[in-house]
Protein backbone atom coordinates (compact mmCIF):
# COMPACT_ATOMS: atom_id res chain seq x y z
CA UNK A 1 -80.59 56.14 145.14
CA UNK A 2 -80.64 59.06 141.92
CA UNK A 3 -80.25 62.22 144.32
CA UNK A 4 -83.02 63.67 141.86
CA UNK A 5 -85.65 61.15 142.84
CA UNK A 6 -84.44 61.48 146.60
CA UNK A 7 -84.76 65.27 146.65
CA UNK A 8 -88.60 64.92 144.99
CA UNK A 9 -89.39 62.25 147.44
CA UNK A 10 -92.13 63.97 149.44
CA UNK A 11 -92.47 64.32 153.24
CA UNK A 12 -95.25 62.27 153.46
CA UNK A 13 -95.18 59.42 151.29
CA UNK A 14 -95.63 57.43 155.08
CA UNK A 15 -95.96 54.30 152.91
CA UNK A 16 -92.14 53.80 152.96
CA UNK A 17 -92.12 54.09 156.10
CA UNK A 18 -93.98 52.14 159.16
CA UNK A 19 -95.92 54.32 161.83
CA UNK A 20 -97.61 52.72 164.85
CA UNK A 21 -100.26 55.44 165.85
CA UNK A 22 -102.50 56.76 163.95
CA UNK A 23 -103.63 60.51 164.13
CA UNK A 24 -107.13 59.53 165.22
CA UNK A 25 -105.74 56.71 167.73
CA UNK A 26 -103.93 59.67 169.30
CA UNK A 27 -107.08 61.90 169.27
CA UNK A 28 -109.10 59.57 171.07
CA UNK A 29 -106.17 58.51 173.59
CA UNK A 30 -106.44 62.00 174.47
CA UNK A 31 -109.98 62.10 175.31
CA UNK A 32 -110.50 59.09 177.33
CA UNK A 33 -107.21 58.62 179.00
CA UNK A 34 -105.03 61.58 179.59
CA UNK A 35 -104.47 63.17 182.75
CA UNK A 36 -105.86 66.01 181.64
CA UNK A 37 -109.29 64.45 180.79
CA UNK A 38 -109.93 62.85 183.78
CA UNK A 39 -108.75 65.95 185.90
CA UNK A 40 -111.52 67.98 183.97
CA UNK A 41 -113.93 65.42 184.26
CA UNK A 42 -113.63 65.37 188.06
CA UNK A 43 -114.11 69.28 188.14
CA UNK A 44 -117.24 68.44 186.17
CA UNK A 45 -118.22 65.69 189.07
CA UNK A 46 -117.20 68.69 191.65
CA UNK A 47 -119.63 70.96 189.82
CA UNK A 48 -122.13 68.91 189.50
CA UNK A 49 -122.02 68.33 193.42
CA UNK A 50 -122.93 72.04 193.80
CA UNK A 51 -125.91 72.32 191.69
CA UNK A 52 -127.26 69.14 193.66
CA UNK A 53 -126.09 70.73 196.89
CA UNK A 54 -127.79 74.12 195.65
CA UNK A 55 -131.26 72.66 194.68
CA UNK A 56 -131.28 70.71 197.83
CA UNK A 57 -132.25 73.79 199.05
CA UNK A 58 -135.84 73.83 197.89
CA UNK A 59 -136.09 70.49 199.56
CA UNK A 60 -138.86 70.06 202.12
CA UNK A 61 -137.87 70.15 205.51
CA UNK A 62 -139.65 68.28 208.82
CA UNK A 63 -139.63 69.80 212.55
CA UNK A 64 -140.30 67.95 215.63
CA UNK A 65 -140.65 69.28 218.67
CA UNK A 66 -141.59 68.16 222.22
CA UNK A 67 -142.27 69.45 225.86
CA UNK A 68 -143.19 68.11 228.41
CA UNK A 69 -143.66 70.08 232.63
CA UNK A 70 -143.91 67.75 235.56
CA UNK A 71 -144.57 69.96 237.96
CA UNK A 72 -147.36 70.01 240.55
CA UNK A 73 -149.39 73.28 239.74
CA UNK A 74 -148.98 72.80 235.76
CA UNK A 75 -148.33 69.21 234.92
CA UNK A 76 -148.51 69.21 230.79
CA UNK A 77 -146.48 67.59 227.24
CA UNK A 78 -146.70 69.09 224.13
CA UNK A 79 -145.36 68.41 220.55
CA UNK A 80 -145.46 70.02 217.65
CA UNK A 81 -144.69 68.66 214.02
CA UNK A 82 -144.42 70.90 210.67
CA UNK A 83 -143.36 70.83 207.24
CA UNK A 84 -142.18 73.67 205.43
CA UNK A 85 -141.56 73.72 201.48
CA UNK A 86 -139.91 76.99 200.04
CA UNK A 87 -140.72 77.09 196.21
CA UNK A 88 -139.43 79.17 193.38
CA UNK A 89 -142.35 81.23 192.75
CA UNK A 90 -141.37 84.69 194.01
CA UNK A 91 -139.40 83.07 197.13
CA UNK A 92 -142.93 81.37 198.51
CA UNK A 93 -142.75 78.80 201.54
CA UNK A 94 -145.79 76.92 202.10
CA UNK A 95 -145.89 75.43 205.71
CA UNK A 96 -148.58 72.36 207.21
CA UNK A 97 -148.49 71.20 210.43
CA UNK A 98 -149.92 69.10 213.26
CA UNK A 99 -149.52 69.98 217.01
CA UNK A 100 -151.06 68.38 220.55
CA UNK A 101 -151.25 69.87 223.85
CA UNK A 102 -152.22 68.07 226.44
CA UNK A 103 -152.27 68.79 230.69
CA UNK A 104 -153.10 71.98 232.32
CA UNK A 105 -151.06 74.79 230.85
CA UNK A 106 -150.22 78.04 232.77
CA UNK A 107 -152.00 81.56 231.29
CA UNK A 108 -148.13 82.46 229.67
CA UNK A 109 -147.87 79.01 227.86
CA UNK A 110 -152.18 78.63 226.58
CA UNK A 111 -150.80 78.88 223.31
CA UNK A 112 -150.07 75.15 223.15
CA UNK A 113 -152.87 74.05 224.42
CA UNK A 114 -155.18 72.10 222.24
CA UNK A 115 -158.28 69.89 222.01
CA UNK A 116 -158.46 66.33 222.60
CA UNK A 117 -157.59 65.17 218.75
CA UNK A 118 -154.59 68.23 218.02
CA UNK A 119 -154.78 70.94 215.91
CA UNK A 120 -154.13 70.87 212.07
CA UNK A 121 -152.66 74.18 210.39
CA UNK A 122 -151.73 75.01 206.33
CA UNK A 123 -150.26 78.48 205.66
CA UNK A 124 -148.32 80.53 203.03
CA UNK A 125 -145.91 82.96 203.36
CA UNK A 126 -144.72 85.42 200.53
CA UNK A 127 -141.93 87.89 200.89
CA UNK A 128 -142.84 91.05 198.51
CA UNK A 129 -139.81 93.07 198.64
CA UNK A 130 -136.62 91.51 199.37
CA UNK A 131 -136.10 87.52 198.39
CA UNK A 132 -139.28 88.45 196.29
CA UNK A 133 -137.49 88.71 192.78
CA UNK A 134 -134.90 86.63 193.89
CA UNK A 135 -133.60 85.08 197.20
CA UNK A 136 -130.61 83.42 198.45
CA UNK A 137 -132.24 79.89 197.45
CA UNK A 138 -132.54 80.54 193.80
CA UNK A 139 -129.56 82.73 193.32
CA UNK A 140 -127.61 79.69 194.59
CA UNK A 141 -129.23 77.43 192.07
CA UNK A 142 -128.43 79.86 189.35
CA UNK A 143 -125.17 80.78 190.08
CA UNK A 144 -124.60 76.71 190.60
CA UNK A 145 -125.94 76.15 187.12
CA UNK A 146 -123.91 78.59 185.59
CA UNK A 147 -121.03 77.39 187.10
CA UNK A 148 -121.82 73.59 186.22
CA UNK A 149 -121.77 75.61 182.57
CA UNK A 150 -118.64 77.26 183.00
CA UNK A 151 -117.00 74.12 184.01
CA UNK A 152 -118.54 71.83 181.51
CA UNK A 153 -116.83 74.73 178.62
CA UNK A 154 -113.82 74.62 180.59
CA UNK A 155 -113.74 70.90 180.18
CA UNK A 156 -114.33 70.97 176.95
CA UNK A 157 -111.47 73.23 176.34
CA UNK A 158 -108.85 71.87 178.27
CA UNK A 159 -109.57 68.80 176.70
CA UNK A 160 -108.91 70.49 173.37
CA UNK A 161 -105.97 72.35 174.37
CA UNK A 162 -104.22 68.77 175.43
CA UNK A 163 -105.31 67.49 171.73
CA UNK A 164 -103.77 70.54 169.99
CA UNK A 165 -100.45 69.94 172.27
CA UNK A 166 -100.94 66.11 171.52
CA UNK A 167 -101.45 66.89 167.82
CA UNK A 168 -98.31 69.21 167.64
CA UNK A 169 -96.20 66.29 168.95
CA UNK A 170 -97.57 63.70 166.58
CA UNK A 171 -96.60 65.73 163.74
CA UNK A 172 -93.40 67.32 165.10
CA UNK A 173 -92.65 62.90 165.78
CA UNK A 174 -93.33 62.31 161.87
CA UNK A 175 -91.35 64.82 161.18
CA UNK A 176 -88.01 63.91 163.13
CA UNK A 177 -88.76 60.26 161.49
CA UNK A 178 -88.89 61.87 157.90
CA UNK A 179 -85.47 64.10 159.00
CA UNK A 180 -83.64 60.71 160.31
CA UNK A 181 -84.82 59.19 156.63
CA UNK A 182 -82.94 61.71 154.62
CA UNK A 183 -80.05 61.37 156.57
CA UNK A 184 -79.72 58.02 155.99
CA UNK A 185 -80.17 58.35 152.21
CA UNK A 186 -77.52 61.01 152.64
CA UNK A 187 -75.17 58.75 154.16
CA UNK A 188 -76.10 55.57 151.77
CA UNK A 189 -74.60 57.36 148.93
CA UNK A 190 -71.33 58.28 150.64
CA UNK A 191 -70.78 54.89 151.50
CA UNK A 192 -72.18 53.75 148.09
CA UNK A 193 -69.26 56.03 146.38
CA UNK A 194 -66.79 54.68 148.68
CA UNK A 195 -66.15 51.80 146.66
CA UNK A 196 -66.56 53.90 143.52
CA UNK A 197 -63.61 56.42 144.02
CA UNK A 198 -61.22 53.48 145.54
CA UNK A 199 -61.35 51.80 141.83
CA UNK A 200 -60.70 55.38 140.17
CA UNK A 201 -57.84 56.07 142.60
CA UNK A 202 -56.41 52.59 142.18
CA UNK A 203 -56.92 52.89 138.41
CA UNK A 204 -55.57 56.84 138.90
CA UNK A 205 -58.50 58.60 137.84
CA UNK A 206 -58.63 60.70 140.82
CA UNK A 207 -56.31 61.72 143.45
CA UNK A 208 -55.94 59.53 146.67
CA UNK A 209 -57.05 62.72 148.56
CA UNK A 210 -60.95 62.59 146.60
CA UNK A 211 -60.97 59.23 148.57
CA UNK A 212 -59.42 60.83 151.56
CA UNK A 213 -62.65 63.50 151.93
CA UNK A 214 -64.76 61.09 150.81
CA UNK A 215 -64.33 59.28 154.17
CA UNK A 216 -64.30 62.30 155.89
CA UNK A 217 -68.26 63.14 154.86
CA UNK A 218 -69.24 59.63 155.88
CA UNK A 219 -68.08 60.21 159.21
CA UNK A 220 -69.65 63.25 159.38
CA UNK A 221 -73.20 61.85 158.10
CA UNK A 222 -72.75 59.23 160.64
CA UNK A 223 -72.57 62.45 163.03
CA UNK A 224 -75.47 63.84 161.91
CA UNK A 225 -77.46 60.65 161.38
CA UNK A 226 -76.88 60.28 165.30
CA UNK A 227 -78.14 63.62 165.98
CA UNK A 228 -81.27 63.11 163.85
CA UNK A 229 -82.00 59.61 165.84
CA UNK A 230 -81.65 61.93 169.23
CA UNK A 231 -84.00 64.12 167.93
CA UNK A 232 -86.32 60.91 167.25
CA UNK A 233 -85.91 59.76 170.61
CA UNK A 234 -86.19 63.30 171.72
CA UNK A 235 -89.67 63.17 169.96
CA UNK A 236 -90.89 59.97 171.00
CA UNK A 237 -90.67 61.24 174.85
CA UNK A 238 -92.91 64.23 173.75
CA UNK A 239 -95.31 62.04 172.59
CA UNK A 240 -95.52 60.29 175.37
CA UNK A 241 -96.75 62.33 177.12
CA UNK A 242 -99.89 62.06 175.31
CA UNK A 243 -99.91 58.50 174.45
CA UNK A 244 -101.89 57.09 177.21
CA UNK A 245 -102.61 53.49 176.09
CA UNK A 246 -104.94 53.11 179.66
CA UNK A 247 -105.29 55.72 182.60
CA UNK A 248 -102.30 54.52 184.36
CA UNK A 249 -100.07 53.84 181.82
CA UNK A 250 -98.59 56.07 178.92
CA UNK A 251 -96.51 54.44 175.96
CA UNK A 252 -93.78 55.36 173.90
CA UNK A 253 -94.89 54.88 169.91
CA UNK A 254 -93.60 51.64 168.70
CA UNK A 255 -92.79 52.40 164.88
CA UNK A 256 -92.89 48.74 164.13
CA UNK A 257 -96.53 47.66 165.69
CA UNK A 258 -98.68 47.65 163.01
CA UNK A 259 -98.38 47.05 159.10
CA UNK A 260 -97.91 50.45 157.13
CA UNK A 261 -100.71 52.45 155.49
CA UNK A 262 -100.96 56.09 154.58
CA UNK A 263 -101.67 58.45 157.38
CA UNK A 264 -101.68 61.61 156.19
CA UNK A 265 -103.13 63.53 152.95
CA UNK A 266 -100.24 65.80 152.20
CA UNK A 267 -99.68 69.12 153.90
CA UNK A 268 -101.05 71.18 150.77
CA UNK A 269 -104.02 69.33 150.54
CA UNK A 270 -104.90 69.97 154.24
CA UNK A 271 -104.26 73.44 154.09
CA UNK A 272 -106.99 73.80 151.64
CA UNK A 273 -109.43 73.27 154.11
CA UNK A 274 -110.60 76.82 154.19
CA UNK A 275 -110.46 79.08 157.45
CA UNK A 276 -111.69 78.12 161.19
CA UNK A 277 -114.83 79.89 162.47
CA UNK A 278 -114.22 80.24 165.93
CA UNK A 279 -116.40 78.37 168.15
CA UNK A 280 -113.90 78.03 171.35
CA UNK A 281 -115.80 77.13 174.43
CA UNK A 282 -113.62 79.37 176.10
CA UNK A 283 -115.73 81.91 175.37
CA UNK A 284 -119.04 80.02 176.41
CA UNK A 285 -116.96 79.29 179.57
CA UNK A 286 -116.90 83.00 180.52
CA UNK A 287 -119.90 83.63 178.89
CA UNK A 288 -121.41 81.16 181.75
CA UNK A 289 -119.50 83.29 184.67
CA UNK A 290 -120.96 86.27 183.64
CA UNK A 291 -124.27 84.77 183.99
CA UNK A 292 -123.06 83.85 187.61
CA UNK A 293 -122.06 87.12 188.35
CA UNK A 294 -125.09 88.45 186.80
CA UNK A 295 -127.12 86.58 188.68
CA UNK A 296 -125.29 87.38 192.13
CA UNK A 297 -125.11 91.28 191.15
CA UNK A 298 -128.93 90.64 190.79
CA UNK A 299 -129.48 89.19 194.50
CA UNK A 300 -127.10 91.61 196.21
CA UNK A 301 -129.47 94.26 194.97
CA UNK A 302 -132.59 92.93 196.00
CA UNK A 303 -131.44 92.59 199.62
CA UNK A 304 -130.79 96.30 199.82
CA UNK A 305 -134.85 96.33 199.90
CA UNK A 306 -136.36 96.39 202.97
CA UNK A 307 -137.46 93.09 204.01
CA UNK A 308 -141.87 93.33 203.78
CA UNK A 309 -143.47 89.45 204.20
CA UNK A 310 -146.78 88.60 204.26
CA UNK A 311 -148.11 85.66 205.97
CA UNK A 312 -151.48 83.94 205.97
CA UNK A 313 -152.65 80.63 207.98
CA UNK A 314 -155.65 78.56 208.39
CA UNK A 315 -155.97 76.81 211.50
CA UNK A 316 -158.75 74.11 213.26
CA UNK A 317 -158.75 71.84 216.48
CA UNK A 318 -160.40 68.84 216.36
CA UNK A 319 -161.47 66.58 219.46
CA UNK A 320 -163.00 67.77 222.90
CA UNK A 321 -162.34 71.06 224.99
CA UNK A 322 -162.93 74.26 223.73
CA UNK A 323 -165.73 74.47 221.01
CA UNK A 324 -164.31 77.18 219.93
CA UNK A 325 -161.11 75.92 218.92
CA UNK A 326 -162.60 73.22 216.68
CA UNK A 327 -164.21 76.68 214.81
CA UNK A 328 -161.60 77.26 211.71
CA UNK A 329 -159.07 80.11 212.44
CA UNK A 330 -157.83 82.25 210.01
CA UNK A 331 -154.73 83.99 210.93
CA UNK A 332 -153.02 86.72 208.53
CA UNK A 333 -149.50 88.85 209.86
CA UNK A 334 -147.19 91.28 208.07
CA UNK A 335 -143.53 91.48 208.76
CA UNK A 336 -141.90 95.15 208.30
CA UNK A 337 -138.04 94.67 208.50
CA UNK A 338 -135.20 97.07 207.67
CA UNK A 339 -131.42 98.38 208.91
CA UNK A 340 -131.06 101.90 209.77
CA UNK A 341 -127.97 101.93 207.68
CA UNK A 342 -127.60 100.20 204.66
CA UNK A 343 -123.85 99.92 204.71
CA UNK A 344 -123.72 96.37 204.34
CA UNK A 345 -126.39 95.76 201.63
CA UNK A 346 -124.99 98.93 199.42
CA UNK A 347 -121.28 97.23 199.82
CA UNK A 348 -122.24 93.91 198.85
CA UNK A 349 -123.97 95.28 195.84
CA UNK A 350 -121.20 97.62 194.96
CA UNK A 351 -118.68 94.49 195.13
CA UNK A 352 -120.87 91.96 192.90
CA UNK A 353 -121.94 94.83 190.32
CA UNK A 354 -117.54 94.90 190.21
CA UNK A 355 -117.41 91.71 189.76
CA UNK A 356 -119.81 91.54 187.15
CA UNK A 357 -117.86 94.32 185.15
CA UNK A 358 -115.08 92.45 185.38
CA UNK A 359 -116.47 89.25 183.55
CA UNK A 360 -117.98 91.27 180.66
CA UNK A 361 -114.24 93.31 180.69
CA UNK A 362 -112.35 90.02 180.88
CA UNK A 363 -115.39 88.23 177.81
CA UNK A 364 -114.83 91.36 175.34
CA UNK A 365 -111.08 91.09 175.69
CA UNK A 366 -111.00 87.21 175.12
CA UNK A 367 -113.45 87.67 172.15
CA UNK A 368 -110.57 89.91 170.46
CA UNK A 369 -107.47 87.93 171.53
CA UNK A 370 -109.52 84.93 170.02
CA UNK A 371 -110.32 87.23 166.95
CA UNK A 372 -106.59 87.86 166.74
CA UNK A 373 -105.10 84.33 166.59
CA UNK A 374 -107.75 83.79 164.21
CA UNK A 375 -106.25 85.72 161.35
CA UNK A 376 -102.96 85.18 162.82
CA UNK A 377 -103.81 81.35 162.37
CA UNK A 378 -104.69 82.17 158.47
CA UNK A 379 -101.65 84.70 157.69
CA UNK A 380 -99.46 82.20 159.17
CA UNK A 381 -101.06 79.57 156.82
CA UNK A 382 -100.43 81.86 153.95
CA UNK A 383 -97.12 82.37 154.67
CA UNK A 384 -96.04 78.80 155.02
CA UNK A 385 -97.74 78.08 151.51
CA UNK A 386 -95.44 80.60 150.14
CA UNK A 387 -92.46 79.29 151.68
CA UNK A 388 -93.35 75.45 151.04
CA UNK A 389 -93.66 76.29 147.05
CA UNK A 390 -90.03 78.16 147.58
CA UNK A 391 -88.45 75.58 149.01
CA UNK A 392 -89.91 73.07 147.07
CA UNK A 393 -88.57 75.27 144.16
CA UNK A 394 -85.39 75.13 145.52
CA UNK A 395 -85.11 71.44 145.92
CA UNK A 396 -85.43 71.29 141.99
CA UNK A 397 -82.87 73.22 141.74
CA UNK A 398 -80.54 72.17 143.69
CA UNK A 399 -81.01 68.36 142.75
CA UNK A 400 -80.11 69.31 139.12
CA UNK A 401 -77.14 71.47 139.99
CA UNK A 402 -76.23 68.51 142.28
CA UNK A 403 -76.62 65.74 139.31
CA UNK A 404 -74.84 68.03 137.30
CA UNK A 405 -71.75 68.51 139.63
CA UNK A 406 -71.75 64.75 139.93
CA UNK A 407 -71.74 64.12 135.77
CA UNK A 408 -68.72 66.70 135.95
CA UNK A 409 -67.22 64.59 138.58
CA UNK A 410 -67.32 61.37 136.47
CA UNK A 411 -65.80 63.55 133.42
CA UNK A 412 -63.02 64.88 135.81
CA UNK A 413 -63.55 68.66 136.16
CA UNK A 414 -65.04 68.58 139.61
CA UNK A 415 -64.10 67.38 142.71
CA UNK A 416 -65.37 65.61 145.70
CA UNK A 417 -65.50 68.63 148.05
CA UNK A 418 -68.15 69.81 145.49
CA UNK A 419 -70.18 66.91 144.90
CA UNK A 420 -70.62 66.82 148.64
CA UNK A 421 -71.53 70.58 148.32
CA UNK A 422 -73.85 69.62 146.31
CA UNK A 423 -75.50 67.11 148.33
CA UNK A 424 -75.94 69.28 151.61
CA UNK A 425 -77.28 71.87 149.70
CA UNK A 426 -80.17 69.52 148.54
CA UNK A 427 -80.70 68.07 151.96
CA UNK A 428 -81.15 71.29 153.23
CA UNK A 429 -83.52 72.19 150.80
CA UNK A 430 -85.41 68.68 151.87
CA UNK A 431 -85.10 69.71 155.27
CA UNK A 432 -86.44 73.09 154.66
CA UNK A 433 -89.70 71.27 152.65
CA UNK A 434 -90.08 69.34 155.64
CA UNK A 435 -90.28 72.20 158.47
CA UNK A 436 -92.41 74.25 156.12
CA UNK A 437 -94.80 71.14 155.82
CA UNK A 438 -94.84 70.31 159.72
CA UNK A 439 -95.26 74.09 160.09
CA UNK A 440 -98.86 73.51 157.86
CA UNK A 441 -99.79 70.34 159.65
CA UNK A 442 -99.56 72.35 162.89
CA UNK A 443 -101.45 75.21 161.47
CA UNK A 444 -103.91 73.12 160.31
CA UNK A 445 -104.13 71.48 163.90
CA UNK A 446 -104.76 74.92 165.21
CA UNK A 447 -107.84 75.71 162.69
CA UNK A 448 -109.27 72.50 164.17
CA UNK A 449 -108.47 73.76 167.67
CA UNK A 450 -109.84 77.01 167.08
CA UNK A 451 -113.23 76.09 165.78
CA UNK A 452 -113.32 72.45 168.10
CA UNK A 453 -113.18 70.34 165.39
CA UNK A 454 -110.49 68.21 167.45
């Protein structure tokens, strides 16, 4: 092959070569199959599990109970069945009931003693001070929904951190494939020459020690041909790692498994994409645990209040025995309630308000470390562009100094130890075009990354 059309060749002209997996085959192996995924998803599930957990809460509750005195002065049974419902509306609990006492009751136990039919009872009780605003039912719920939040963002991002990873080692793959392909062009036109300088040294054009070095460059390009497969192989265990054909089973890429086709637009062309806006759920994560702690800063300070509950029931036997049981019965009671030292309450406040700090502290700092990659992302970027164009540059010119040094070669005033000069200059110029390109194709993963475009 002309060196000139070898060292123009671009990185990512895939259709000379055959790739099994596809960028977006990759992306989506990621999502439904990688460890990763399915670890987050189960912290989802866990999550989940709370809020349910935390609502059950406000789930109506039933009470039974049952007495029952054999004794010879007061023989008597009794039972009593309620249902209580707390609500959300400033911590209410309503409460209905039926109850039946029945037998001759002693003058300390009257209470449960009833008419013929039972009594029926409804009631409401409202705290006003603490578990008014907010109680230990609904700060649970909250803090459970937040955290359900939290964990769905954290899903989200972990998830997106194993695609950039992924991403990085599809790309750093192509790349060791496109390094192993100059190599072997390298070392096709060493052996090519081989039988080239054995008809000038058998018709004397050239010294017998041209041939001599000759053979010493292909076994050196057989060296580093070996090297470059390694790093292949190398590359194809990275990817691995992400390649996760099923949830139990991961696959090395087969290069031969489907027909070629074009993968990629080329690196230049991608990196023209304009910048990433941030939208990193990261930062809704913690966004979300501040609520959390926001919310549990906001309960620990209500229960510093004293505890003031009101109370009011209506009440009405029905059956025979005392008329004046089966006469409704209004009942209404106040609850005062309050430590003489407030040690606990104030310390539990003082430890969630710290807490709460803490997440807005720990939010403000990720919002600039996020900031910073940002326009290190883009300076990067800019960089790379820079260097691409240079090396690309340099490539030119080293594939015409190298056709040069081969045309004085042929007319005898050059020698073999500069031809093959020559030629590992302009494969390190390739080389250099193709870390510069990988370099954009990783940058250009992270702008996806950064703004969840993944």
């Amino acid at each position: 092959m002309c060196p000139t059309r070898r060292a123009l060749l671009g990185f990512f002209l895939v259709s000379q070569s055959t790739y099994a997996l596809e960028e977006s085959e990759l992306i989506q192996r990621i999502r439904e199959n990688h460890p990763v995924s399915q670890m987050a998803s189960e912290d989802f599930s866990s999550a989940q599990g709370e809020l349910r957990a935390a609502r059950g809460g406000f789930d109506p509750s039933l009470k039974f109970q049952y007495w029952d005195q054999d004794s010879a002065a007061y023989p008597y049974h009794a039972y009593d069945l309620s249902i209580e419902q707390p609500t959300r509306i400033w911590g209410a609990r309503a409460v209905a009931g039926y109850r039946r006492g029945v037998g001759s009751f002693p003058i300390y136990d009257s209470k449960w003693q009833t008419n013929s039919d039972g009594e029926l009872r409804a009631g409401l009780e409202i705290p006003l001070l603490r578990n008014g605003m907010i109680d230990e039912r609904r700060a649970r719920e909250g803090v459970a929904q937040a955290q359900l939040d939290a964990t769905g963002f954290t899903r989200d991002q972990q998830v997106l951190d194993a695609l950039r990873t992924g991403l990085h080692r599809y790309w750093e793959w192509v790349a060791a494939l496109e390094r192993k392909r100059l190599n072997e062009d390298l070392l096709k036109i060493a052996i090519q020459r081989e039988q080239f300088l054995i008809e000038r040294v058998r018709r004397g054009d050239v010294p017998e020690i041209e041939k001599a070095d000759n053979d010493r460059v292909v076994a050196q390009r057989r060296g580093l041909l070996v090297s470059a497969q390694r790093a292949v192989e190398r590359a194809e265990l990275e990817l691995s790692l992400f390649n996760w054909i099923s949830r139990d089973e991961k696959k090395l890429p087969d290069p031969l498994r489907v027909r070629p086709r074009d993968l990629l637009v080329s690196a230049e062309q991608r990196a023209t994409s304009g910048a990433a806006r941030i939208s990193a759920p990261e930062l809704k994560a913690l966004g979300a645990q501040l609520e959390a702690r926001e919310i549990e800063s906001r309960f620990a300070r209500n229960q510093v209040l004293p505890k003031l509950d009101i109370a009011g029931y209506l009440a009405r036997d029905r059956g025979l025995g005392n008329a004046k049981l089966n006469e409704n019965e209004w009942r209404l009671g106040l609850q005062l309630e309050f430590p003489l030292f407030f040690n606990t309450g104030i310390g539990r406040r003082q430890a969630a308000y710290a807490r709460q700090v803490k997440s807005e502290v720990s939010l403000r700092w990720a919002n600039e470390r996020w900031e910073n990659l940002k326009i290190d992302i883009e300076q990067a970027m800019t960089a790379s562009l820079e260097r691409l164009r240079l090396a690309q540059s340099e490539v030119a010119l080293a594939s015409r100094i190298e056709n040069a040094e081969i045309i004085r070669f042929k007319h005898g005033d050059s020698s073999m130890l500069f031809v093959n000069q020559r030629e590992q200059a302009t494969l390190e110029a390739n080389m250099r075009v193709v870390d510069q390109e990988l370099e954009i194709l990783k940058l250009e993963v992270d702008r996806r990354w950064l703004s969840s475009r993944l």
